[in-house]
PDB file of N, CA and C in Angstrom:
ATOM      1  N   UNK A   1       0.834  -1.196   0.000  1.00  0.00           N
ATOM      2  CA  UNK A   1       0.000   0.000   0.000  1.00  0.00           C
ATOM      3  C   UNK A   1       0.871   1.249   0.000  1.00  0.00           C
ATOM      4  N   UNK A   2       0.554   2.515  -0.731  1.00  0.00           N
ATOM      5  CA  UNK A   2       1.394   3.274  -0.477  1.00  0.00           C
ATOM      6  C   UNK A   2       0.400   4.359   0.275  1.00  0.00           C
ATOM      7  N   UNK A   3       1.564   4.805   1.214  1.00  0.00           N
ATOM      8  CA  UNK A   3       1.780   5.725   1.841  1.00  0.00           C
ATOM      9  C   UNK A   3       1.309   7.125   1.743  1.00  0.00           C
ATOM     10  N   UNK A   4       0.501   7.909   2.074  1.00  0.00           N
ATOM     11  CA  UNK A   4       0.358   9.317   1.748  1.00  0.00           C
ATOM     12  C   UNK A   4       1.486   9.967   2.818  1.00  0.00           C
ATOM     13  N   UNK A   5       1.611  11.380   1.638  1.00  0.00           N
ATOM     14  CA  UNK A   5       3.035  12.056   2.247  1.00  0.00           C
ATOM     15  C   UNK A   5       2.399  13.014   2.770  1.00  0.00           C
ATOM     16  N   UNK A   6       2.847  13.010   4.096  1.00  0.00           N
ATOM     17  CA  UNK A   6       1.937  14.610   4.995  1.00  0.00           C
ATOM     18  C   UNK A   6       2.831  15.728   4.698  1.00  0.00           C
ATOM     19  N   UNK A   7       4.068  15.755   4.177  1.00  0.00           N
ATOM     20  CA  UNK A   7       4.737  16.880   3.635  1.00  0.00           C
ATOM     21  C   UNK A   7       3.991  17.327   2.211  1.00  0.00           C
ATOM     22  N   UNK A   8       3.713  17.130   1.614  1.00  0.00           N
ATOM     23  CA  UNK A   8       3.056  16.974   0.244  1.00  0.00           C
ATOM     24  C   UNK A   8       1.808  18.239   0.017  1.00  0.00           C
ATOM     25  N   UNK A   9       1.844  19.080  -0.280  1.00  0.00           N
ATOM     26  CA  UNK A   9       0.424  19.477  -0.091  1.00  0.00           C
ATOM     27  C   UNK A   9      -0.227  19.499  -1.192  1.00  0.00           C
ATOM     28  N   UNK A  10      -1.541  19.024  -1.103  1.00  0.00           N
ATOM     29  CA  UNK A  10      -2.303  18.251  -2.138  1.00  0.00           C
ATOM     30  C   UNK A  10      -3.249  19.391  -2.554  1.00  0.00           C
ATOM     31  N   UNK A  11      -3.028  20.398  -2.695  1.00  0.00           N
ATOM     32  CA  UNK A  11      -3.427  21.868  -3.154  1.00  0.00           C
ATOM     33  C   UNK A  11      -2.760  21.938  -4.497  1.00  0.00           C
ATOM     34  N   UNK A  12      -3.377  23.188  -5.639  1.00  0.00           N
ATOM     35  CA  UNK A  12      -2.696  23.261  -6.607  1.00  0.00           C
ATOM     36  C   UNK A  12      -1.728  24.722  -6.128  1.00  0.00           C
ATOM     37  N   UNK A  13      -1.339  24.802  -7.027  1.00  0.00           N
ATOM     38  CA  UNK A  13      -0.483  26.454  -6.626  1.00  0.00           C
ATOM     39  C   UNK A  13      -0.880  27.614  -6.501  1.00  0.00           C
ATOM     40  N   UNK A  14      -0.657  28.524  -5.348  1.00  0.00           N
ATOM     41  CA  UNK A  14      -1.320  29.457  -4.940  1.00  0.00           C
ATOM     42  C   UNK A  14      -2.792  29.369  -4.080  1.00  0.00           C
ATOM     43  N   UNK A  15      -2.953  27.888  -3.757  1.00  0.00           N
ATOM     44  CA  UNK A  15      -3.845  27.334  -2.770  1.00  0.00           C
ATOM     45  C   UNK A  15      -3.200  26.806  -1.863  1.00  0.00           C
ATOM     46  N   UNK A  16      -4.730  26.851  -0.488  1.00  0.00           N
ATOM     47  CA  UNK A  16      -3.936  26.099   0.211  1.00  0.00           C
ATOM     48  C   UNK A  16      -4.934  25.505   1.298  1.00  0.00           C
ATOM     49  N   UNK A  17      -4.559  24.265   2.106  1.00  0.00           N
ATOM     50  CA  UNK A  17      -5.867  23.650   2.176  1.00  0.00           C
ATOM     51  C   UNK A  17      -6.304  24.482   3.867  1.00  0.00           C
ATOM     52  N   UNK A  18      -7.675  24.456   3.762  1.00  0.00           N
ATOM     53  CA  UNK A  18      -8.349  24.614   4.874  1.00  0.00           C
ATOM     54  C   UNK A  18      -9.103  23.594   5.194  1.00  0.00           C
ATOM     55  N   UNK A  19      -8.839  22.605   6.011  1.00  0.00           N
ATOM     56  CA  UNK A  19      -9.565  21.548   6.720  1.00  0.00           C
ATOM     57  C   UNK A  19      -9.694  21.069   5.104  1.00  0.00           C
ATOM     58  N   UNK A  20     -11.220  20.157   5.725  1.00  0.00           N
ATOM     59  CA  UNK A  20     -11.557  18.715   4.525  1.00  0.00           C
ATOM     60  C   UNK A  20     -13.021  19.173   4.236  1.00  0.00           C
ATOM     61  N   UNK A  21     -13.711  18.553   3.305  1.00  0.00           N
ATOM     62  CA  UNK A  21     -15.040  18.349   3.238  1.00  0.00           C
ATOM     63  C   UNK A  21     -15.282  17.360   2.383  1.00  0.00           C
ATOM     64  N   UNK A  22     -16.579  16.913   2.237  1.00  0.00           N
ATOM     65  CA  UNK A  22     -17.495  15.975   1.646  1.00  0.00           C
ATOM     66  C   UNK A  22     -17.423  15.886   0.292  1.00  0.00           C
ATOM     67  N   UNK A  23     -16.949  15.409  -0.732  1.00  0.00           N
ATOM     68  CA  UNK A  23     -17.722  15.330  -2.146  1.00  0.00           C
ATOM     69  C   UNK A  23     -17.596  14.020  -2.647  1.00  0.00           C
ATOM     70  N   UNK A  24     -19.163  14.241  -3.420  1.00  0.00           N
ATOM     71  CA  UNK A  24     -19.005  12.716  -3.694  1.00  0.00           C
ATOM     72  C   UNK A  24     -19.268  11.340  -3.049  1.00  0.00           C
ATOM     73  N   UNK A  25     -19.500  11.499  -1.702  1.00  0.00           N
ATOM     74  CA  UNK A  25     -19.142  11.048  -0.487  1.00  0.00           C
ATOM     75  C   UNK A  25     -17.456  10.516   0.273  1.00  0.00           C
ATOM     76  N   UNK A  26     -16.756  10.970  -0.561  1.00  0.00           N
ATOM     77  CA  UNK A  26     -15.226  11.122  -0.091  1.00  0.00           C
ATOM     78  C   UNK A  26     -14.842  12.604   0.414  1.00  0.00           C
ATOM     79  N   UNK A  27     -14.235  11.958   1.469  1.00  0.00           N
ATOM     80  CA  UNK A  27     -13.616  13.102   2.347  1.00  0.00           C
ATOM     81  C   UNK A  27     -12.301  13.823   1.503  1.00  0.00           C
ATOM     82  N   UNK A  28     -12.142  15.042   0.739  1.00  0.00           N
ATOM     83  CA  UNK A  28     -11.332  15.672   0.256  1.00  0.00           C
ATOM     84  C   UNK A  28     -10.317  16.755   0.444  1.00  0.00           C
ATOM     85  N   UNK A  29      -9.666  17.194   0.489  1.00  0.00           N
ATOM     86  CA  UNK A  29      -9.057  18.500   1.035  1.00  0.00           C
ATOM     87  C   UNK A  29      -9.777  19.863   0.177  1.00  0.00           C
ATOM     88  N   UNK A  30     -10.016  20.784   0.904  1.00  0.00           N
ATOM     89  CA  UNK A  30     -10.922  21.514   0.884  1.00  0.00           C
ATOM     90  C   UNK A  30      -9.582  22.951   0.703  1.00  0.00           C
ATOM     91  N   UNK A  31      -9.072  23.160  -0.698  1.00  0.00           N
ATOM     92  CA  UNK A  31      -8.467  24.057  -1.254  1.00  0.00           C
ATOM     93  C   UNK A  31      -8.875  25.405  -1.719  1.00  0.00           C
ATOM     94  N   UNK A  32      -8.551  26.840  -1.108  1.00  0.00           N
ATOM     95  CA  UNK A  32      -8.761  27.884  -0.806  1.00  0.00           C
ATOM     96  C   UNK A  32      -7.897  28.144  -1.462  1.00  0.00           C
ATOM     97  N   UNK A  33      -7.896  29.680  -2.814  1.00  0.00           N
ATOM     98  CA  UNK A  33      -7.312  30.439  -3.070  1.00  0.00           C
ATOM     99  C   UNK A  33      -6.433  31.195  -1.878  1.00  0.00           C
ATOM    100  N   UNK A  34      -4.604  31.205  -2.130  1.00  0.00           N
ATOM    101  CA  UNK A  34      -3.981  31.971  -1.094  1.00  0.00           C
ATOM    102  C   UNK A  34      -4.655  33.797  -0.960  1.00  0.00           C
ATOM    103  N   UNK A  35      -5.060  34.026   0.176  1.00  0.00           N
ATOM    104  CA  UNK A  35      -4.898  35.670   0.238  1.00  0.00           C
ATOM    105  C   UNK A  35      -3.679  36.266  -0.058  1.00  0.00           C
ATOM    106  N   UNK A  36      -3.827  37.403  -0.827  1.00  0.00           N
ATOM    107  CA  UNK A  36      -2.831  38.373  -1.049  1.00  0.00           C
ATOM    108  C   UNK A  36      -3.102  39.677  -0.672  1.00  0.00           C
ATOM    109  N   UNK A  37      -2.001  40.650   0.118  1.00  0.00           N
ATOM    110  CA  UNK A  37      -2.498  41.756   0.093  1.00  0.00           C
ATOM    111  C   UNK A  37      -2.033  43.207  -1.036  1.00  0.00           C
ATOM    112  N   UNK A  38      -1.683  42.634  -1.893  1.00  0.00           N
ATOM    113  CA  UNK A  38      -0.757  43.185  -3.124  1.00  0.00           C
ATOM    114  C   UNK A  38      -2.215  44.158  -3.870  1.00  0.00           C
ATOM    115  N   UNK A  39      -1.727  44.975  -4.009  1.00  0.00           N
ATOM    116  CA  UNK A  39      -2.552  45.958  -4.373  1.00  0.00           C
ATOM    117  C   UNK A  39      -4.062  46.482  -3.644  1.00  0.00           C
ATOM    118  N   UNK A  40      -4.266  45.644  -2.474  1.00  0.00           N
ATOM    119  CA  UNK A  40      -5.250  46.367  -1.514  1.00  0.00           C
ATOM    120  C   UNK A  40      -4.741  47.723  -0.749  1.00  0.00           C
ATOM    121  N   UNK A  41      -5.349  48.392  -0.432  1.00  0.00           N
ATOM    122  CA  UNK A  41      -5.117  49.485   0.802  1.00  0.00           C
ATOM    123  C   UNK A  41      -6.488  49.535   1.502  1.00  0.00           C
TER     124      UNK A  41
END
């Protein structure tokens, strides 16, 4: 069986996970666009 890597983050780039949720009925990682504060004031 292999192994999942907890170093690994299973986000695409510039995401990043917040907790898990439901889809499908599989438990998934639940991937959030990173905040930036680049051009807010």
């Amino acid at each position: 069986m292999a192994k999942e890597k907890k170093d690994k983050d299973p986000c695409w780039k510039n995401y990043e996970q917040i907790g898990t949720k439901t889809k499908d009925g599989k438990t998934v990682p639940n991937c959030v666009p990173k905040k930036t504060d680049k051009g807010k004031k």
